[in-house]
Protein backbone atom coordinates (compact mmCIF):
# COMPACT_ATOMS: atom_id res chain seq x y z
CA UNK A 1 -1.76 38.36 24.01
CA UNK A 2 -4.93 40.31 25.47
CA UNK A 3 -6.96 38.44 27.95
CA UNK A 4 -9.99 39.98 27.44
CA UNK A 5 -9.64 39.90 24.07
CA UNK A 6 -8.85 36.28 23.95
CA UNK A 7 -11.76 35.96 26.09
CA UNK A 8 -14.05 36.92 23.90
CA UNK A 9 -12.52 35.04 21.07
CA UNK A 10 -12.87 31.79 22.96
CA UNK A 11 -16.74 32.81 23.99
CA UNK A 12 -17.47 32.95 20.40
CA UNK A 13 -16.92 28.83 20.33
CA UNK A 14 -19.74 27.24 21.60
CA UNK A 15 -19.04 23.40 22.84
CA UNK A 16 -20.71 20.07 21.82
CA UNK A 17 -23.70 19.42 24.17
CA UNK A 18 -21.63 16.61 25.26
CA UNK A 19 -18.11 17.79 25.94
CA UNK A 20 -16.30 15.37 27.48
CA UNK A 21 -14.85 11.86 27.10
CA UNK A 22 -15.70 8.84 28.90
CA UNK A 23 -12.72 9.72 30.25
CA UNK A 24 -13.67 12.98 31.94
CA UNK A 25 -11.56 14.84 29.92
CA UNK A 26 -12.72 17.68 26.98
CA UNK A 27 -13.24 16.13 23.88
CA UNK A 28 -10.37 17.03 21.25
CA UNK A 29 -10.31 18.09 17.57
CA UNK A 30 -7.87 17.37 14.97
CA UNK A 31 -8.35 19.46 11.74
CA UNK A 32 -6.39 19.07 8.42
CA UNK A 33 -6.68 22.06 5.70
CA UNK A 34 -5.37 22.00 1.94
CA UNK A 35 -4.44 25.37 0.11
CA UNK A 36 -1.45 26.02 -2.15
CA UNK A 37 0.16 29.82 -2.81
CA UNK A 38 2.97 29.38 -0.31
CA UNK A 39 6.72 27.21 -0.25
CA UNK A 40 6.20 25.12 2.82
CA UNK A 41 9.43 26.40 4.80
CA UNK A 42 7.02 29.70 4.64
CA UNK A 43 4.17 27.77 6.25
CA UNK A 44 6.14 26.22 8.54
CA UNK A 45 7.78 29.51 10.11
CA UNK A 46 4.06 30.96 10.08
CA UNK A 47 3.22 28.21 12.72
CA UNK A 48 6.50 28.86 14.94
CA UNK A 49 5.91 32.41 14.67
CA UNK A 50 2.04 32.01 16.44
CA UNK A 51 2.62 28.51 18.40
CA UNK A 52 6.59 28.44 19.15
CA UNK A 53 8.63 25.10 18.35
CA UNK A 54 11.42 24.05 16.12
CA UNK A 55 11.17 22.31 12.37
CA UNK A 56 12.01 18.33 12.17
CA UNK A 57 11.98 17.95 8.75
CA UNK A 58 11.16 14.56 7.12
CA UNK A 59 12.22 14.83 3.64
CA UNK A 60 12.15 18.41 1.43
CA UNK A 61 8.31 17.53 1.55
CA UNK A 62 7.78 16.60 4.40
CA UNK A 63 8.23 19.12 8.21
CA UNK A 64 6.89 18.32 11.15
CA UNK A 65 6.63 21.61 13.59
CA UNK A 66 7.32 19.86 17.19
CA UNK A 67 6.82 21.04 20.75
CA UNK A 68 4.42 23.87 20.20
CA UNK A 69 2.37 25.35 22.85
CA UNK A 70 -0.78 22.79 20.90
CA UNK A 71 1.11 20.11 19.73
CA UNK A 72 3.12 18.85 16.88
CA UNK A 73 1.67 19.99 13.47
CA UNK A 74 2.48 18.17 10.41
CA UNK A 75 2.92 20.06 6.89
CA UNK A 76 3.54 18.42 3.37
CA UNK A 77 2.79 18.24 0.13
CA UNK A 78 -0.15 15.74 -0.23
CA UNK A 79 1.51 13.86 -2.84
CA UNK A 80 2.88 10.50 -1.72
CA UNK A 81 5.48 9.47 -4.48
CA UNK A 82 7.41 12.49 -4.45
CA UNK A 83 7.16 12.19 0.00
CA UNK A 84 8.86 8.54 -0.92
CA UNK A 85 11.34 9.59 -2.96
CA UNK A 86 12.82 12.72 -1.27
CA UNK A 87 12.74 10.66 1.92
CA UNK A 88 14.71 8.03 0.51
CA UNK A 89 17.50 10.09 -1.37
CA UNK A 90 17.24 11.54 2.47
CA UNK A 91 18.05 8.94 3.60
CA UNK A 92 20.47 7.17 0.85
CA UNK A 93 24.44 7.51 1.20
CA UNK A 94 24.43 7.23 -2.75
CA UNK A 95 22.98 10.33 -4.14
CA UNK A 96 24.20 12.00 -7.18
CA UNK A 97 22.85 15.19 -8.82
CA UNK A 98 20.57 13.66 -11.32
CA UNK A 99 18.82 12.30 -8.29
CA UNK A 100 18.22 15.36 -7.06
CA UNK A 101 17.48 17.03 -10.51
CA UNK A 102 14.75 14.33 -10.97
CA UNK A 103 13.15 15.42 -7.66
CA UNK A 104 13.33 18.74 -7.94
CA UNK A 105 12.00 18.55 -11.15
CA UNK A 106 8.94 16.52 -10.39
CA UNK A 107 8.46 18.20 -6.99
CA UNK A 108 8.23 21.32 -9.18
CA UNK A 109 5.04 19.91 -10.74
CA UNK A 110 3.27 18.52 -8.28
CA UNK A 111 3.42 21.87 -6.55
CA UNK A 112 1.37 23.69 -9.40
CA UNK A 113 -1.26 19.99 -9.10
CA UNK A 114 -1.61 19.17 -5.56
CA UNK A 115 -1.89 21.42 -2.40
CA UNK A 116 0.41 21.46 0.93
CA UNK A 117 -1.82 19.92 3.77
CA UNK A 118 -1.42 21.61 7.12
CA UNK A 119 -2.39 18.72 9.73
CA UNK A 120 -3.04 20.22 13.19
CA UNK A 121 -2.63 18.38 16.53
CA UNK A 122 -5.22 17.22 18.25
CA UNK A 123 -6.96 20.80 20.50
CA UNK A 124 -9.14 20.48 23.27
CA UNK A 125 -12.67 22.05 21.86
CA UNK A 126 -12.71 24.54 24.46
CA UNK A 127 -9.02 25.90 22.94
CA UNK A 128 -9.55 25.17 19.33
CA UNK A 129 -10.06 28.96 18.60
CA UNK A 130 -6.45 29.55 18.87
CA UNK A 131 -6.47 27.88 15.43
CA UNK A 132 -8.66 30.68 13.51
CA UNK A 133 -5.41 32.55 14.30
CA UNK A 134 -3.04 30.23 11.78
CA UNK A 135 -6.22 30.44 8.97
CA UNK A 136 -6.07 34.21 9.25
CA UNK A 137 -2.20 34.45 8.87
CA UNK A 138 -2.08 31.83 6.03
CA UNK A 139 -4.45 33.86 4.38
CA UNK A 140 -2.69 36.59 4.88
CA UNK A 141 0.64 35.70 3.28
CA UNK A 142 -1.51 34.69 -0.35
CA UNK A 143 -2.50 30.86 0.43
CA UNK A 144 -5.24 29.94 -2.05
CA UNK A 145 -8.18 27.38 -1.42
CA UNK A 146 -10.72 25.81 -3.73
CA UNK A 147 -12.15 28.88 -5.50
CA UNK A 148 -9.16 29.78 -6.56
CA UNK A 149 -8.59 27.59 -9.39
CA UNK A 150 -10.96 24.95 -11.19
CA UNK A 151 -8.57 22.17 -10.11
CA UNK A 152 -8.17 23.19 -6.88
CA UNK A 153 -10.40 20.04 -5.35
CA UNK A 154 -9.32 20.86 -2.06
CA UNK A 155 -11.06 20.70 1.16
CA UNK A 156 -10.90 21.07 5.06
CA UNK A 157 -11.45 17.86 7.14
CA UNK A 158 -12.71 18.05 11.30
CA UNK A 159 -11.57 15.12 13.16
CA UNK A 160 -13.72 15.07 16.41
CA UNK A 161 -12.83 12.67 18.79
CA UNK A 162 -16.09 10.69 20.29
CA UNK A 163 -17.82 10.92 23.28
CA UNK A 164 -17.66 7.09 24.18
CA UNK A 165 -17.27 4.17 21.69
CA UNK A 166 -20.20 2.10 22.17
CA UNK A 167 -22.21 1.09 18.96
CA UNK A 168 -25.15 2.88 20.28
CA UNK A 169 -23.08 6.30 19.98
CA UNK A 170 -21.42 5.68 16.78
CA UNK A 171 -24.98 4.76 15.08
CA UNK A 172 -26.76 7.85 16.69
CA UNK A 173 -23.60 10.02 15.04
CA UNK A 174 -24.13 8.74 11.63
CA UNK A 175 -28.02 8.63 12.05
CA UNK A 176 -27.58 12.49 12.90
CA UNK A 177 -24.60 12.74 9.94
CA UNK A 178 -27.11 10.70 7.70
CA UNK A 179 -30.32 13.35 8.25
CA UNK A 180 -27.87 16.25 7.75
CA UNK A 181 -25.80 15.63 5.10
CA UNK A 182 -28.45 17.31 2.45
CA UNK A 183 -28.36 20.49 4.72
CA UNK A 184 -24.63 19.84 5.55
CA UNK A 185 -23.88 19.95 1.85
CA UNK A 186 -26.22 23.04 0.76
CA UNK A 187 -24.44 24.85 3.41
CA UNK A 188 -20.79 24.03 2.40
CA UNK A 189 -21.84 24.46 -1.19
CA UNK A 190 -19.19 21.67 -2.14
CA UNK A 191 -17.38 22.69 -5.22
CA UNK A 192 -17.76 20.97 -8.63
CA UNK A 193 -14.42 19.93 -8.60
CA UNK A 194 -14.39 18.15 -5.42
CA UNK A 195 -17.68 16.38 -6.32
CA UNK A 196 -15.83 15.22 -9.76
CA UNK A 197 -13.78 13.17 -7.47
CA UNK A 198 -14.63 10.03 -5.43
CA UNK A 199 -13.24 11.74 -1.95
CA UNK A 200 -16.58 12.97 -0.31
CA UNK A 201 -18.84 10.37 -1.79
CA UNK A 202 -22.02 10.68 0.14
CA UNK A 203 -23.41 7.25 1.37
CA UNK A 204 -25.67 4.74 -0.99
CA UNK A 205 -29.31 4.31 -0.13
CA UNK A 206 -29.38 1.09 0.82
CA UNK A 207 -27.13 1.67 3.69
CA UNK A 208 -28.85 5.11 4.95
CA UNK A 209 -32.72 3.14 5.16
CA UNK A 210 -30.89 0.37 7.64
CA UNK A 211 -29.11 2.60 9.31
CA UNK A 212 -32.46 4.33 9.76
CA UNK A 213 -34.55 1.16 10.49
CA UNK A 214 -36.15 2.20 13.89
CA UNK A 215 -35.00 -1.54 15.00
CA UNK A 216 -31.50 -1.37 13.77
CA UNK A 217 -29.63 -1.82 17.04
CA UNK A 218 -26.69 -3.41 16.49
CA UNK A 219 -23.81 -4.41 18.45
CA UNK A 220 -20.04 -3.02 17.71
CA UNK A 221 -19.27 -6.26 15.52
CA UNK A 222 -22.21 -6.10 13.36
CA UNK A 223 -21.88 -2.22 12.99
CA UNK A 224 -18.62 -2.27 11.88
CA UNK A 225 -20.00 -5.49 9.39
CA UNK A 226 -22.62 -3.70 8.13
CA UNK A 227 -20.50 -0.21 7.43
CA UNK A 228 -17.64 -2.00 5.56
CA UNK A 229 -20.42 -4.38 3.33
CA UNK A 230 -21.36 -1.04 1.95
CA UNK A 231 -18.45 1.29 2.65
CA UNK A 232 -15.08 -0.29 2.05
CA UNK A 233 -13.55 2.68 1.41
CA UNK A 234 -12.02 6.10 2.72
CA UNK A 235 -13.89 7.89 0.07
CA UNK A 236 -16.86 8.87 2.04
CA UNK A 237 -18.04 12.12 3.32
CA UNK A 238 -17.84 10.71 7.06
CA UNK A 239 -15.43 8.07 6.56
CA UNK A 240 -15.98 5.80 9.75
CA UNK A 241 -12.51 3.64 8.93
CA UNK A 242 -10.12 5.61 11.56
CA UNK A 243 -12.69 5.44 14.03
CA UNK A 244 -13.18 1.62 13.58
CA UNK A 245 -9.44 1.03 12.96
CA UNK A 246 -9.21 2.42 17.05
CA UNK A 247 -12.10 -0.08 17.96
CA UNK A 248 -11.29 -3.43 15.97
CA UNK A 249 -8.34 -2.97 13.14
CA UNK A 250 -8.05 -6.83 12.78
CA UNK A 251 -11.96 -6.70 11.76
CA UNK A 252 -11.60 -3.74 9.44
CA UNK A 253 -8.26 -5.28 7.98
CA UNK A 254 -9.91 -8.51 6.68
CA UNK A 255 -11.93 -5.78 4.23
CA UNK A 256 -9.72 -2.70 3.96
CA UNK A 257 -5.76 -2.97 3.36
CA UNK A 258 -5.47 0.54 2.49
CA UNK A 259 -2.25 1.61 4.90
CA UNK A 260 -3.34 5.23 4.79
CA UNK A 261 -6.16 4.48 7.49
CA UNK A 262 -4.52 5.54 10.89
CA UNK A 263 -6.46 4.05 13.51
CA UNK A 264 -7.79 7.38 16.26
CA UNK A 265 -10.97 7.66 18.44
CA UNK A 266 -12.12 10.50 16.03
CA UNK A 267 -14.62 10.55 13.40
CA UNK A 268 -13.48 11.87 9.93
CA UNK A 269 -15.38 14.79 8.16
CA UNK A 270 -14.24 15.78 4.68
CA UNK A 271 -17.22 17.76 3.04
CA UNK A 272 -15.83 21.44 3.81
CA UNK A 273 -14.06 23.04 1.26
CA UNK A 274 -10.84 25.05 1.83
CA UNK A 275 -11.82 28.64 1.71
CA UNK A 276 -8.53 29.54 3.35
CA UNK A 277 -8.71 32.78 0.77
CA UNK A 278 -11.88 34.11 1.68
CA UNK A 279 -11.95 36.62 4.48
CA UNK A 280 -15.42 36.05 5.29
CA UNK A 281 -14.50 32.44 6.19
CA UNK A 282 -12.45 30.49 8.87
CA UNK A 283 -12.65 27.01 10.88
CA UNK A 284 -15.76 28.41 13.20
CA UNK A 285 -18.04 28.13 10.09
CA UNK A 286 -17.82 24.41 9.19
CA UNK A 287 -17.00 23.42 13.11
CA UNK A 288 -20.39 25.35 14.02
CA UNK A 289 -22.06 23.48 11.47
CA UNK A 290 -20.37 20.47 12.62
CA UNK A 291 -22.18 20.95 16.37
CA UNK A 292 -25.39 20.44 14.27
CA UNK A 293 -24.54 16.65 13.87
CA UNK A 294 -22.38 16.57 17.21
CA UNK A 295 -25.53 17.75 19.41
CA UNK A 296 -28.07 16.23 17.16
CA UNK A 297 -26.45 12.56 17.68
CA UNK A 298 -26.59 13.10 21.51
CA UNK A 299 -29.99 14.29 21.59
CA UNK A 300 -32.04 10.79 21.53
CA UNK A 301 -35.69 12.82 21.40
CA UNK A 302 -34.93 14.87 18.50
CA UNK A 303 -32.65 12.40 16.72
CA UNK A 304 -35.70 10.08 17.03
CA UNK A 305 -38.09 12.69 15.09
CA UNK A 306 -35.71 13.56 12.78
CA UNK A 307 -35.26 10.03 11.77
CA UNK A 308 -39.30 9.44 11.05
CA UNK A 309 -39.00 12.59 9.42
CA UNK A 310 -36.21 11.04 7.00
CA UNK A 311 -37.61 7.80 6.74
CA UNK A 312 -41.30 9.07 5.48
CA UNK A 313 -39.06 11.51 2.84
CA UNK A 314 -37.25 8.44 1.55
CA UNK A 315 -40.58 6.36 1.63
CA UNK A 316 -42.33 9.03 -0.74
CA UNK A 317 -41.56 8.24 -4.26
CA UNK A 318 -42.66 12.01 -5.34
CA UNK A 319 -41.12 13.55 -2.54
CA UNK A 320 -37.99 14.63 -4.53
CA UNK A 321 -40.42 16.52 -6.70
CA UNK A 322 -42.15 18.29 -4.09
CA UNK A 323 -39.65 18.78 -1.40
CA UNK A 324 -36.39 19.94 -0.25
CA UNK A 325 -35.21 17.81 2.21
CA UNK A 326 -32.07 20.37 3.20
CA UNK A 327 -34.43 22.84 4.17
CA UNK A 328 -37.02 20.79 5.55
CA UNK A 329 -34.66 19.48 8.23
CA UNK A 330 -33.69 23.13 9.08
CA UNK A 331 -36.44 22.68 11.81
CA UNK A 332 -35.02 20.21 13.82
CA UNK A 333 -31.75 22.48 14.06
CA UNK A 334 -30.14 24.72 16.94
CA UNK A 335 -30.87 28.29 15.81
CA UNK A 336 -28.06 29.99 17.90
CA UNK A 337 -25.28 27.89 15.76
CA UNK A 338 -27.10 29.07 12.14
């Protein structure tokens, strides 16, 4: 590769104001993209061929791309009966060919229903351009995103790993996700078909105006309380559960049983949609807006005015009527990441 050219690549990826751990160490991101268009042994040599490493393959469904020069990246097909099945006739000493005939058959539908899901290690922030590479060549070879068919609900999740863990932090990040998300979804222009579904549900009122409450200060215990009393669920544009799986799982498991929360130091963004067809697009656009909450959260003065600002919106029973809260909060944002 050119060094001066990746240089410049990298300069065009500005960091979070605060770019480290507790820890010391540069804050990672994990990022997880839906498409379909391609068979996933194609996907899967499209990774080796930009990060090196070898297939380990699961079930027929199911590859995990190991020892690359970022990390182990998982692909599959985001559909978890036919996963279950293939990995058990995998695994089975007794299969026969209507077995297989069955899965192939109903592996060949869910491939024209559901997308393959490209799950990406966690990257430090300050190499995460190295991914834009992967959207470009995945593009390339014909993979199709959510404009390219009305079903196509599909969508492109950031998983940034926090700064610290304290419940000050985490309510300052979804104070700052809270006062965004109107901008956050004008500017991702979430399709109709993902907002038919129940996975980016944005968060009820009640639970925005005390999360606002200029007293609200609580500690870890009754933040995570207070999140699952109104959010026991995944389905949430900023779903909070991995994050407060890593902090207190026994706590979150007396509400949620769901087994598909994994528990990580990372929050869990799911508004973008999967443009992975559109050459105009790639992972800067949604990760610069993304640095809009990030710094925002970290910034106590301006999170502070942006907050009164909210709270006297949601306060004004006209205000709907008379204002547009998405661009009224455009003030309040860093002009170099527009």
């Amino acid at each position: 590769m050119n060094n001066s050219l990746d240089q410049y690549r990298k300069s065009l990826w500005p960091l979070p104001q605060h770019s480290k751990t507790a820890e010391s160490k540069v804050r990672r991101l994990g990022v997880e993209i839906e498409f379909t268009g391609m068979e996933i042994s194609d996907i899967v040599d499209t990774i080796i061929s930009l990060y090196g490493g070898k297939a380990d393959a699961v079930s027929d469904y199911e590859i995990n791309v190991v020892d690359t020069s970022l990390g182990k990246f998982g692909v599959e097909l985001d559909f978890s009966y036919i996963k279950r099945i293939s990995r058990e006739r995998r695994e089975s000493a007794d299969n026969n060919d209507l077995e297989e005939l069955a899965e192939a058959i109903v592996g060949a539908i869910a491939k024209q229903l559901v997308p393959f899901e490209v799950v990406a290690p966690p990257i430090a922030m300050d190499e995460l351009w190295q991914l834009e590479t992967l959207f470009q060549k995945l593009r390339d070879s014909d993979a199709q995103g959510t404009h390219a068919s009305a079903k196509n609900a599909f969508g492109l999740q950031l998983n940034p790993e926090m700064p610290d863990c304290s419940a000050d932090t985490i309510r300052d990040y979804l104070r700052a996700f809270l006062c965004l998300y109107d901008w956050l979804k004008m500017r991702c222009d979430v399709d109709f078909s993902r907002r038919l579904t129940s996975y980016v549900d944005p968060f009820g009122k009640d639970y925005v105006r005390l999360l606002l409450r200029e007293d609200y200060a609580p500690d870890i215990n009754q933040l995570i309380d207070d999140y699952l009393e109104y959010n026991p669920t995944r389905n949430r544009a900023l779903d909070m559960l991995p994050l407060f799986s890593h902090i207190d799982d026994e706590r979150l498991r007396r509400t949620v049983s769901d087994d598909r929360v994994k528990a990580r130091p990372t929050l869990h963004y799911r508004l973008p949609n999967s443009l992975i067809d559109d050459p105009q697009w790639g992972l800067i656009h949604p990760y610069r807006d993304w640095l809009q909450v990030d710094n925002l959260a970290m910034d106590k003065r301006r999170l502070d005015m942006v907050c009164r600002g909210y709270r006297k919106y949601l306060d004004n029973p006209t205000a709907n009527l008379f204002t547009n809260w998405a661009n009224s909060v455009s003030r309040w944002l860093i002009p170099e990441l527009l």
